[in-house]
Protein backbone atom coordinates (compact mmCIF):
# COMPACT_ATOMS: atom_id res chain seq x y z
CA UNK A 1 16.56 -0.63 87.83
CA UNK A 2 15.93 -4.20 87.31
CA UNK A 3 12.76 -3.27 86.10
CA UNK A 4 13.51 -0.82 83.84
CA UNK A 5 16.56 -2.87 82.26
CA UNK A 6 13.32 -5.96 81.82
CA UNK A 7 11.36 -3.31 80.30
CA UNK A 8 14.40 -2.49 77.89
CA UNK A 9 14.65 -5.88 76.78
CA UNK A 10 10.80 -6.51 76.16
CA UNK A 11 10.98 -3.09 74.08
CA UNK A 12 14.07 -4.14 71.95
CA UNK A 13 12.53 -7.65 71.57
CA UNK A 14 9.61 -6.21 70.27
CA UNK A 15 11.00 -4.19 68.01
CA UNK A 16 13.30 -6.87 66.85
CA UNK A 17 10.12 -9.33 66.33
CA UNK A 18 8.79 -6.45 63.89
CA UNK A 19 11.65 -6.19 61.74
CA UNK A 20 11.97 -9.63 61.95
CA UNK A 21 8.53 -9.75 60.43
CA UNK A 22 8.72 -7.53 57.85
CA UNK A 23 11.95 -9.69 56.32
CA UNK A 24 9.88 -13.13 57.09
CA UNK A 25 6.84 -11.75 54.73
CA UNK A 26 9.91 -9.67 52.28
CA UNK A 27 11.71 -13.22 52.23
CA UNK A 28 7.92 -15.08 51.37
CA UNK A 29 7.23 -12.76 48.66
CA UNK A 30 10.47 -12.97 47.09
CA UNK A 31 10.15 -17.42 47.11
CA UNK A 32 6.64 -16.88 45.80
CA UNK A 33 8.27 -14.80 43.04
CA UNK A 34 10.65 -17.00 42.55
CA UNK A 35 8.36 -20.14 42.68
CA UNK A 36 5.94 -18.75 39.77
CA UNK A 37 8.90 -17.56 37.53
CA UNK A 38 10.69 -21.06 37.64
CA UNK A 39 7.68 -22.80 37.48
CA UNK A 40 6.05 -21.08 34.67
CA UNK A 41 9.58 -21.71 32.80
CA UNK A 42 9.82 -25.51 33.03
CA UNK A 43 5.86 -25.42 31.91
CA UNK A 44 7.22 -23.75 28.65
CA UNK A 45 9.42 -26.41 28.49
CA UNK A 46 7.39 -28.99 28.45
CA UNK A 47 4.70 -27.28 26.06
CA UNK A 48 7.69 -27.27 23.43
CA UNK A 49 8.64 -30.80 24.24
CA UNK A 50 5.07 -32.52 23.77
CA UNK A 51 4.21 -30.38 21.06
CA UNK A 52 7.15 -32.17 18.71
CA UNK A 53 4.83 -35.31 19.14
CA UNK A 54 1.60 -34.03 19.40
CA UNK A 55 -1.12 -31.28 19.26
CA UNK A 56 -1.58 -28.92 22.22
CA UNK A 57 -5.34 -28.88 22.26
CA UNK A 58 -6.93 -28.37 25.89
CA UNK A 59 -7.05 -32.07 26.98
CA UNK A 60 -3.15 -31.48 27.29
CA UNK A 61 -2.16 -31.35 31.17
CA UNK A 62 0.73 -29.54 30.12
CA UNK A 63 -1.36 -26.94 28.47
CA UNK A 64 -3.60 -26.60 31.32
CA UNK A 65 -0.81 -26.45 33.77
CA UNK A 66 0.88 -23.65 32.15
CA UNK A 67 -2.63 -21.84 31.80
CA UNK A 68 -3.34 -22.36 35.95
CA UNK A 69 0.82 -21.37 36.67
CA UNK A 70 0.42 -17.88 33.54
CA UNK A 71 -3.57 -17.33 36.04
CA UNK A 72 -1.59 -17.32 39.28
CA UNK A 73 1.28 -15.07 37.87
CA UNK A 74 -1.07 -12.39 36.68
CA UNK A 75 -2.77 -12.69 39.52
CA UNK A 76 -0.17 -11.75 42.01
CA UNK A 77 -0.90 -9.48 43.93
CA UNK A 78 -3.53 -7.63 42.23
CA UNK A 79 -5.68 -4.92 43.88
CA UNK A 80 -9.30 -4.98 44.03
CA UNK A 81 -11.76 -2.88 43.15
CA UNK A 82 -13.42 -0.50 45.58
CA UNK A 83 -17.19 0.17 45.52
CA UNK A 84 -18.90 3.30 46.47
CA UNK A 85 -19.26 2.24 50.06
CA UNK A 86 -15.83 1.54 50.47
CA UNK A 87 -15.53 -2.17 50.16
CA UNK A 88 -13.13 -4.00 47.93
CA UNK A 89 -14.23 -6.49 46.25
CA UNK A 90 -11.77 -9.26 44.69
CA UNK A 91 -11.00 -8.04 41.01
CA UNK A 92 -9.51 -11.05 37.71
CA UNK A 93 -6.40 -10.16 35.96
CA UNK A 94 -8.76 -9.87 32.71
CA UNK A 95 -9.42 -6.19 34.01
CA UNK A 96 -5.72 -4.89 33.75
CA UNK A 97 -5.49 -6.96 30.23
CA UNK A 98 -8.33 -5.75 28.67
CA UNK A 99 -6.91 -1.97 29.37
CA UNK A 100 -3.50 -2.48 29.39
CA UNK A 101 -3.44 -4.34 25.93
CA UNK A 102 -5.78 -2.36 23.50
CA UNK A 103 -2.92 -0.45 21.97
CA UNK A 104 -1.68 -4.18 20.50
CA UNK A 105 -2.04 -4.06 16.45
CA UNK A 106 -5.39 -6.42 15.62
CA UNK A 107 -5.81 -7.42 19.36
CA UNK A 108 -8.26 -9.56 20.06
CA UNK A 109 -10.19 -7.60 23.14
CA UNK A 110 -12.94 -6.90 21.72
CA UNK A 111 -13.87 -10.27 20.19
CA UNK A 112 -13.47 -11.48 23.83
CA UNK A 113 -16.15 -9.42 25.07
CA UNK A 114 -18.52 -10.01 22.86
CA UNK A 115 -18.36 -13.91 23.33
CA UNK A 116 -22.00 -15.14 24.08
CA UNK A 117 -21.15 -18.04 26.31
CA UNK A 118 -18.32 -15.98 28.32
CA UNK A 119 -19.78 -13.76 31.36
CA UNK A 120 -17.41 -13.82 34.09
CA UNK A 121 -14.57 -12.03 34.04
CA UNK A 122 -12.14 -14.63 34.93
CA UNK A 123 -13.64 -16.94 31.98
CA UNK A 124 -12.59 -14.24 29.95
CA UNK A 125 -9.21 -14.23 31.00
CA UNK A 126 -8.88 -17.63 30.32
CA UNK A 127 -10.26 -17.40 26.54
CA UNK A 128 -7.64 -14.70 26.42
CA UNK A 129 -5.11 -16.63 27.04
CA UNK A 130 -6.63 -19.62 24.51
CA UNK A 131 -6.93 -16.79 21.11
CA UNK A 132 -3.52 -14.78 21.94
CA UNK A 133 -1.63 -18.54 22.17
CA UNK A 134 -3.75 -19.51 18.42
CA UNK A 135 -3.07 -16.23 17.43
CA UNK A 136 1.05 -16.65 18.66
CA UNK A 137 0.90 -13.57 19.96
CA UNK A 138 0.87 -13.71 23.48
CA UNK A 139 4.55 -12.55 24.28
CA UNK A 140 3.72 -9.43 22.60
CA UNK A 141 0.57 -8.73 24.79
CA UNK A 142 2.52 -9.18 28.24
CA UNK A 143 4.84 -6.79 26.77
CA UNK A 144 2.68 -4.39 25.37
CA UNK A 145 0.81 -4.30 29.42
CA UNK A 146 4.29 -4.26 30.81
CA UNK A 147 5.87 -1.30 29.39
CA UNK A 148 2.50 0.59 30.25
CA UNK A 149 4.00 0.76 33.99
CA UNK A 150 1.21 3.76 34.68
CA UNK A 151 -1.78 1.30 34.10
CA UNK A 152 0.17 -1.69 35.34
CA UNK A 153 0.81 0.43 38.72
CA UNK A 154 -2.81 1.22 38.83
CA UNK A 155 -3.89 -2.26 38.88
CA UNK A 156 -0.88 -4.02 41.23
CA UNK A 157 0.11 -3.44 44.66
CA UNK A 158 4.12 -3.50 45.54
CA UNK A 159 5.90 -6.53 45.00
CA UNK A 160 4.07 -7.82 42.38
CA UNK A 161 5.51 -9.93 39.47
CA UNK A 162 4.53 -8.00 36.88
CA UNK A 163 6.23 -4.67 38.35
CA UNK A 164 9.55 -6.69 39.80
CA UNK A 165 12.71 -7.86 37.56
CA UNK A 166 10.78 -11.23 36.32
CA UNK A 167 8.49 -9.57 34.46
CA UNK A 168 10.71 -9.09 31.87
CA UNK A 169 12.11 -12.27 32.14
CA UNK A 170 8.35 -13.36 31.54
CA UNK A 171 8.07 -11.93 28.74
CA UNK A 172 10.95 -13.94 26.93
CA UNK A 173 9.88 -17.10 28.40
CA UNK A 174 6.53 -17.02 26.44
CA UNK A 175 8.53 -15.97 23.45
CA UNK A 176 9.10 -19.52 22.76
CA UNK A 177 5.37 -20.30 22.65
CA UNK A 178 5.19 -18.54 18.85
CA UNK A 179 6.59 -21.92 17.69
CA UNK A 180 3.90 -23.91 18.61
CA UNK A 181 0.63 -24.48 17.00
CA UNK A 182 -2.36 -24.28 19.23
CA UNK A 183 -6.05 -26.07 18.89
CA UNK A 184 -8.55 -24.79 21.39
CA UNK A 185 -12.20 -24.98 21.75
CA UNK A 186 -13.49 -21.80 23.41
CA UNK A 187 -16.89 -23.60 24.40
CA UNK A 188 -15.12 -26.07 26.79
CA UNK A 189 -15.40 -26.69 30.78
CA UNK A 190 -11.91 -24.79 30.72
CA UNK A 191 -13.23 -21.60 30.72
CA UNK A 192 -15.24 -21.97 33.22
CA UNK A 193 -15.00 -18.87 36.02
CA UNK A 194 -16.66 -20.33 38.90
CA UNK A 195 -13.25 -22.17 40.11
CA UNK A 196 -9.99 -21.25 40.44
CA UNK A 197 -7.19 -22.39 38.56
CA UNK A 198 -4.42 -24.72 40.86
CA UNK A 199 -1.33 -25.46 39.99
CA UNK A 200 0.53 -29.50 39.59
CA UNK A 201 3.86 -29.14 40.69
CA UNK A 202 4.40 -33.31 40.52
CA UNK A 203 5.92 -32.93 37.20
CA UNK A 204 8.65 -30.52 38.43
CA UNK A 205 9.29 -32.56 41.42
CA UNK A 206 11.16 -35.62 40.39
CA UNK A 207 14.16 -36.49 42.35
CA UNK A 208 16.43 -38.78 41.07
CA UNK A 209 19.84 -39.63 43.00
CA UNK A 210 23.09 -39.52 42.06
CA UNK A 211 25.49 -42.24 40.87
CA UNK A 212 27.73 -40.90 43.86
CA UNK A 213 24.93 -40.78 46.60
CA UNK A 214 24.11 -45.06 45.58
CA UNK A 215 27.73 -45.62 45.94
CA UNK A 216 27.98 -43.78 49.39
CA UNK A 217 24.92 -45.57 50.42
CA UNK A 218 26.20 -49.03 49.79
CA UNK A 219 29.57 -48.16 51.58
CA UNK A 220 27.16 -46.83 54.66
CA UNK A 221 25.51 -50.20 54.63
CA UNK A 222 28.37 -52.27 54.13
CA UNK A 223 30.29 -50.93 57.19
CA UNK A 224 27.08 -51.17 59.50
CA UNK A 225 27.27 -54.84 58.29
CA UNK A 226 30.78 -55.77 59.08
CA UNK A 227 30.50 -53.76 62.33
CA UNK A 228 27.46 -55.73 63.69
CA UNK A 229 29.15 -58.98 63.41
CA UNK A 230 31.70 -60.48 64.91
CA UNK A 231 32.86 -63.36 62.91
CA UNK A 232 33.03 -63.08 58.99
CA UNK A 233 31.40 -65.76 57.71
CA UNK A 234 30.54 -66.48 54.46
CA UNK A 235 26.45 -65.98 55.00
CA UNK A 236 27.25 -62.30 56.22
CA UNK A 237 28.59 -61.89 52.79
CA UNK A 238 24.87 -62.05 51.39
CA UNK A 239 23.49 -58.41 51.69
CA UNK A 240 26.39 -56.82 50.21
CA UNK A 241 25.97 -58.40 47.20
CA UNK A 242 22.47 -57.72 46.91
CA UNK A 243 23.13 -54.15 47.33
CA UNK A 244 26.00 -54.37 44.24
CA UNK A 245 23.03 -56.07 42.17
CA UNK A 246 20.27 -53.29 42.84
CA UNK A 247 22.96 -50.66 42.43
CA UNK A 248 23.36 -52.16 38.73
CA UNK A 249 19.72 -52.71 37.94
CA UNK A 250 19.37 -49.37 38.85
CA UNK A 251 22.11 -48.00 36.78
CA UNK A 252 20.72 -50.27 34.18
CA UNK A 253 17.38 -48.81 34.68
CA UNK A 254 18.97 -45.67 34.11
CA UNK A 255 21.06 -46.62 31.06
CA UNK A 256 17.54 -47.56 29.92
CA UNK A 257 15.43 -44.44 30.34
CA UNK A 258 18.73 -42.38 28.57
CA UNK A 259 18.34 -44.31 25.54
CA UNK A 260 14.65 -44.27 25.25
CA UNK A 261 15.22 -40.40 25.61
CA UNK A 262 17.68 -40.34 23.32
CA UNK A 263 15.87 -42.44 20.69
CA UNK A 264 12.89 -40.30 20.80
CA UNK A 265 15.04 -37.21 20.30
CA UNK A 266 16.75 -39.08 17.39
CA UNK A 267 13.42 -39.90 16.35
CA UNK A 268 12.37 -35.88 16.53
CA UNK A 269 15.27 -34.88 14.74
CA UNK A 270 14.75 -37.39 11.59
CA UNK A 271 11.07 -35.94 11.28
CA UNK A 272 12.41 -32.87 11.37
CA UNK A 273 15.28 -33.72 9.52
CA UNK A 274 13.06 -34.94 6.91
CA UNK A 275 10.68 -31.95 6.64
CA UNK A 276 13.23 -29.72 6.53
CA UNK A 277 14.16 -31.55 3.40
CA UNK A 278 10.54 -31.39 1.83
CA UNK A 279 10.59 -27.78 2.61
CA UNK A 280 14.24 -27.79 0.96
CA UNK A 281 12.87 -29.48 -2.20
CA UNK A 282 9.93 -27.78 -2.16
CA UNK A 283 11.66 -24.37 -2.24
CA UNK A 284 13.91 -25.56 -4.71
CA UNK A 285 11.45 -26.54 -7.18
CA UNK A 286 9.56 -23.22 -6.45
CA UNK A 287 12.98 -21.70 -7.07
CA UNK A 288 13.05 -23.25 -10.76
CA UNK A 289 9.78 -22.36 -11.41
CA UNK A 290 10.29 -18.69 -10.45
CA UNK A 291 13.73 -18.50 -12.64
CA UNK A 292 11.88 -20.20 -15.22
CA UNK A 293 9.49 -17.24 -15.34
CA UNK A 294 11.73 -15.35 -14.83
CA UNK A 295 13.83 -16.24 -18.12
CA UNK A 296 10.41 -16.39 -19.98
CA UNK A 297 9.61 -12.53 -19.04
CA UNK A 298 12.56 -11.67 -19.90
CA UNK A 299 12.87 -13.28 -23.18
CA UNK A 300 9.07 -11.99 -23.55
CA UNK A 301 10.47 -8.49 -23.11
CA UNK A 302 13.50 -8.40 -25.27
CA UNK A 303 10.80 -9.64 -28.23
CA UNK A 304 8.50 -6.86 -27.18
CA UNK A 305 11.65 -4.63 -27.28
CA UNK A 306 12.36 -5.66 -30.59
CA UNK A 307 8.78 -5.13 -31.98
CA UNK A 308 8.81 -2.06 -31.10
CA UNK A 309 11.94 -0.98 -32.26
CA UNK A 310 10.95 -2.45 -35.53
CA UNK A 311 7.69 -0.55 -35.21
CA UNK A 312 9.40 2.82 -33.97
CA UNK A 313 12.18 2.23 -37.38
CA UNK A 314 9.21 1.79 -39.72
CA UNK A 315 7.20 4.73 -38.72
CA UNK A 316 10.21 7.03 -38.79
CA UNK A 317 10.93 5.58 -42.23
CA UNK A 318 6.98 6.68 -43.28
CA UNK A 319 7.31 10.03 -41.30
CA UNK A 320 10.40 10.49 -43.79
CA UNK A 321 8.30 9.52 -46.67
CA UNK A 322 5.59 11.96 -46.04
CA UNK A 323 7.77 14.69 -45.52
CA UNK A 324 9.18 14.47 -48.66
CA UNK A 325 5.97 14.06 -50.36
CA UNK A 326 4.89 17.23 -48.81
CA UNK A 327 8.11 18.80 -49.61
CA UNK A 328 7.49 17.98 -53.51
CA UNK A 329 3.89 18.64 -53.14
CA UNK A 330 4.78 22.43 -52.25
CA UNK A 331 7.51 22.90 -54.85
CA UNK A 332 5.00 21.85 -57.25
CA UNK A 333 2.11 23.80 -56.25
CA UNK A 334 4.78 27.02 -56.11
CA UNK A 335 5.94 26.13 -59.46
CA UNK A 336 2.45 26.01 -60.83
CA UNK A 337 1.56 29.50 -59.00
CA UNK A 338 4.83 31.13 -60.55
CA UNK A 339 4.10 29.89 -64.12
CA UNK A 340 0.08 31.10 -63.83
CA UNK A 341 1.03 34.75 -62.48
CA UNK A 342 1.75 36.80 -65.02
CA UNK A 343 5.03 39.21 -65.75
CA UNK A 344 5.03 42.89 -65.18
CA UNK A 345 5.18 44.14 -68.44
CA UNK A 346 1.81 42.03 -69.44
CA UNK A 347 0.53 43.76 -66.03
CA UNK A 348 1.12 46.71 -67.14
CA UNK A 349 0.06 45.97 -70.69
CA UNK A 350 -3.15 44.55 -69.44
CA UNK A 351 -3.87 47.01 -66.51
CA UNK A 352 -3.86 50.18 -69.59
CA UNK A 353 -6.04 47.95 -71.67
CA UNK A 354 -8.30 47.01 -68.93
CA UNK A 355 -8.75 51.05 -67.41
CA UNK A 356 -9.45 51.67 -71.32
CA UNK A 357 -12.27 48.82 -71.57
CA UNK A 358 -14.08 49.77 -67.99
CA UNK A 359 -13.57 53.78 -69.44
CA UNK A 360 -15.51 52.77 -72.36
CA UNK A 361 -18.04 50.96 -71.05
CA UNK A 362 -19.02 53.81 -68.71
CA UNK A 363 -18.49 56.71 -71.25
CA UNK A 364 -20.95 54.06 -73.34
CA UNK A 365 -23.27 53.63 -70.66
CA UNK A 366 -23.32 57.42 -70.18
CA UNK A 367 -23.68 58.40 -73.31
CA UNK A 368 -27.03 55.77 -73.85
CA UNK A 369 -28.78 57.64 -71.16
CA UNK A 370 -27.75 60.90 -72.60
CA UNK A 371 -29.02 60.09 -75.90
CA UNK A 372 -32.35 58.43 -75.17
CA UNK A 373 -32.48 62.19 -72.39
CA UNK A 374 -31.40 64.46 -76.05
CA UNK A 375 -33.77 61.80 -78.12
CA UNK A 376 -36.97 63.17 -75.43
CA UNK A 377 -35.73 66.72 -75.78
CA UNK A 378 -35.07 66.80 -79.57
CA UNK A 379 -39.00 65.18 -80.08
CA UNK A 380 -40.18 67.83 -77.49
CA UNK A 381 -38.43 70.78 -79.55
CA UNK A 382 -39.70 69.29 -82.51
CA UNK A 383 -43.16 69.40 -81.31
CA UNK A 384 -42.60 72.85 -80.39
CA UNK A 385 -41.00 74.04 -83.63
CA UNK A 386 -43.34 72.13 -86.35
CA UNK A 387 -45.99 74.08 -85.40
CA UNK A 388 -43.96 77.51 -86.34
CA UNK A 389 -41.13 75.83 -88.77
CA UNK A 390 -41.63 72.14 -89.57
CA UNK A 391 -38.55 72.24 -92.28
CA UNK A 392 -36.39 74.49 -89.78
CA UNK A 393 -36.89 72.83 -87.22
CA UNK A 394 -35.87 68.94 -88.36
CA UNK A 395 -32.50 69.84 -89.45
CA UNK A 396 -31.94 72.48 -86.38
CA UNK A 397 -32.62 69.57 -83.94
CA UNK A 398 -30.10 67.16 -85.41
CA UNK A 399 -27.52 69.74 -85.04
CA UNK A 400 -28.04 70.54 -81.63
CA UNK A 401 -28.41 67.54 -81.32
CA UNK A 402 -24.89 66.08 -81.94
CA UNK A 403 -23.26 69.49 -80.35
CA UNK A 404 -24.71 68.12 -76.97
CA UNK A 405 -23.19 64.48 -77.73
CA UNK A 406 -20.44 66.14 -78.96
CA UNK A 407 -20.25 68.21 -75.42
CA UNK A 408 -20.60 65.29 -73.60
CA UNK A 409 -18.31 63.47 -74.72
CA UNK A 410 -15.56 65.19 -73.78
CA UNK A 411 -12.17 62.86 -73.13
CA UNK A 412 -10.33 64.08 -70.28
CA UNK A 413 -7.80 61.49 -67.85
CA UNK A 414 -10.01 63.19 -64.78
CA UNK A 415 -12.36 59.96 -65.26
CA UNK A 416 -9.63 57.38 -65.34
CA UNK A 417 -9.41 57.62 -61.27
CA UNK A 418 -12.81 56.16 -61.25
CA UNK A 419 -11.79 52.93 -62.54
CA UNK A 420 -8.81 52.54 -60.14
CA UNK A 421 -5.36 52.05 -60.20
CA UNK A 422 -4.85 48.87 -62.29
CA UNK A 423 -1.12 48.83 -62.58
CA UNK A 424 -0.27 47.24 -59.01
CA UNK A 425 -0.69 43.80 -58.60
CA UNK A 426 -2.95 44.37 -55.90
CA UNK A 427 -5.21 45.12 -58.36
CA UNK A 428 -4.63 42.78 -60.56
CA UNK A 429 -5.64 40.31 -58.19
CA UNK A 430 -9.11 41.58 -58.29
CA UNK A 431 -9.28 40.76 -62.01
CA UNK A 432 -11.58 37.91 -61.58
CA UNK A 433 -13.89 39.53 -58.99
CA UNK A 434 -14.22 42.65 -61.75
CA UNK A 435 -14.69 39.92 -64.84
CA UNK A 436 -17.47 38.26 -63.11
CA UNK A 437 -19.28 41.18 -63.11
CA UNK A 438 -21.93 41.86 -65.55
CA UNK A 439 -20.78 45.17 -66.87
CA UNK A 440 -17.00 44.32 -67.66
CA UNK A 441 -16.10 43.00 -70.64
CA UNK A 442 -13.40 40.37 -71.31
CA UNK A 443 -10.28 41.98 -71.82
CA UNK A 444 -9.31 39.14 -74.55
CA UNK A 445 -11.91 39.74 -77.03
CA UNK A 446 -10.65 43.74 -76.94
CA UNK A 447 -7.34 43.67 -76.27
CA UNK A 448 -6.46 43.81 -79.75
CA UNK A 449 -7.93 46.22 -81.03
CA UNK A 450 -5.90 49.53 -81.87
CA UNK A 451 -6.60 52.85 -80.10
CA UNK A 452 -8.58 52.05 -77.00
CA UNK A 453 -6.00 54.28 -75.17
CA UNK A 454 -7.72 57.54 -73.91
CA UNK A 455 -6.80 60.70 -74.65
């Protein structure tokens, strides 16, 4: 029984060491945490701090603190990279950036990797961190990686900063960093990958003791005084008043170091006092010049307005003009066409006399032909007769002669419908095509003369 109770106790101290274990490394990770995170803020601090009286460039131990402590946190806990044979082999936080970070606007990864005197990864990193701080955008590449949690979990193992609560406290801590203007040289000993970056924690680890604690200190050593001797004499008197005259230097001393502190922030806040009023003036005189132009464009546009009002008045008033010169121009030109054309009853007048004139001309055309035809047939019948009759036959052939004409001559209105109808006004239009034509005659010259009406 004894035994087995002994064995009971070495199985539940076992089990307690275990859990006890697994709190004791829960408990380190959470301090380490914890560390990095306040750490990495009072390294901002101080950045913002120096950089009111000078320029951050990489000879800064500020700057290269904050570097080593911004290294370290994206570091944490990082996995490595397995090889084929099943090794891991140690892996810089430049791999998760360089994936986790292309999706920023005009990043800078690529530019990184093609640097000539950069090979190792981890000096990579560390120009990373140089561009995004020149570039002021370094706050938005830890939050660009950070809200990629699928690539972030791919690269960290559990616990680590960037996948805890203080990431995102992280991320606004570096926000302040925009306001400071960076000078790096990217060809320095700082980027060199061969050693690894270490933390200074001296310059967070300033004690300085309280008013209260001095007091309580000199009360402490004033009792042990008056208790180790037994007679109060006027030598024993001595260290206590020491004590009362270090307790005042060093509240002088501290007096002091307040004022210098506060005369260099008074000194801070007049040079920024006084470019603030520059950049006042400045704008202001900018903001003249701009209402200046202002005034001038728009006193150049109501001139240009007025121009062209002018301009849009005076062609309307020519537009008018024209129209009524065209107006006039047709009511003359009408006018002159109605007083040219002629009125019906001199159409009608002139139509008769021109069917008579085109009737006569054909009838004399015809009748030409038909005498030279009669003149060949007469001398043929002549020819024929003289040699039987040559008296008979002369006066015969005259006769006959003038019965054919006479024949052929014959009036009848049958022939007036091949001149046309010359009593519309249709055709009276064609008047000038028919007088240029050689065989009409002017109806002028033979208008007047008296029976030229057919019968």
């Amino acid at each position: 029984m004894a035994s087995r109770s002994l064995g009971g106790l070495g199985g539940n101290r076992g089990g307690g060491g275990g859990g006890g274990r697994k709190s004791l490394s829960a408990r380190n990770a959470a301090v380490e945490r914890r560390n990095l995170i306040t750490v990495c803020r009072f390294s901002v601090k101080t950045l913002i701090d120096r950089s009111c009286f000078e320029t951050i460039d990489d000879s800064s131990p500020e700057f290269n603190n904050f570097a080593a402590i911004l290294e370290q946190i994206l570091s944490h806990r990082l996995k490595g990279q397995v090889t084929w044979f099943g090794y891991e082999s140690p892996r810089s936080f430049w791999d998760y950036i360089r994936v986790a970070c292309r999706k920023v606007s005009q990043n800078c990864i690529c530019s990184i990797e093609n640097m000539e005197n950069v090979s190792s990864s981890r000096a990579k990193g560390r120009a990373w961190i140089r561009v995004a701080l020149m570039e002021k955008h370094l706050s938005e590449y830890i939050s660009t990686a950070l809200r990629d949690f699928k690539t972030t979990r791919r690269f960290y193992e559990d616990g680590a900063i960037v996948l805890g609560e203080e990431a995102n406290m992280l991320a606004g801590m570096l926000l302040g960093l925009n306001a400071i203007d960076f000078s790096f040289c990217l060809k320095g000993e700082g980027l060199d990958g061969n050693f690894p970056a270490v933390i200074d924690y001296t310059p967070y680890l300033k004690f300085t003791q309280s008013s209260d604690s001095i007091s309580s200190d000199e009360e402490e050593l004033r009792t042990l005084g008056s208790s180790g001797s037994e007679s109060s004499t006027p030598e024993n008197i001595g260290p206590p008043f020491i004590m009362d005259e270090n307790s005042w230097f060093n509240k002088c001393k501290r007096v002091k170091q307040k004022y210098q502190l506060t005369l260099e922030q008074k000194g801070y806040l007049e040079e920024l006092l006084r470019l603030r009023e520059n950049q006042l003036s400045e704008s202001v005189a900018q903001n003249k010049i701009l209402l200046q132009r202002i005034e001038d464009s728009d006193l150049a546009h109501k001139l240009e307005k007025e121009q062209l009002e002018y301009i849009i008045v005076e062609l309307q008033d020519q537009l008018t003009v024209l129209k009524n010169n065209d107006l006039r121009s047709r009511q003359e030109l009408t006018a002159h066409l109605t007083n040219q054309w002629p009125s019906p009853g001199a159409l009608d007048v002139n139509a008769v006399a021109l069917d008579t004139l085109l009737y006569r001309k054909h009838n004399k055309q015809w009748y030409e032909k038909s005498c030279q035809s009669l003149d060949q047939l007469s001398a043929e019948v002549s020819l024929s007769q003289t040699s039987l009759d040559p008296g008979q036959s002369q006066g015969g052939g005259k006769r006959d002669t003038l019965n054919l004409i006479s024949e052929g001559k014959e009036d009848t209105p049958s022939l007036l419908g091949l001149c046309g109808s010359l009593t519309s006004v249709a055709s009276y239009k064609s008047l000038t095509s028919l007088k240029s034509n050689d065989y009409l005659a002017s109806p002028t010259t033979e208008m007047t003369s008296p029976g030229l009406t057919p019968s």
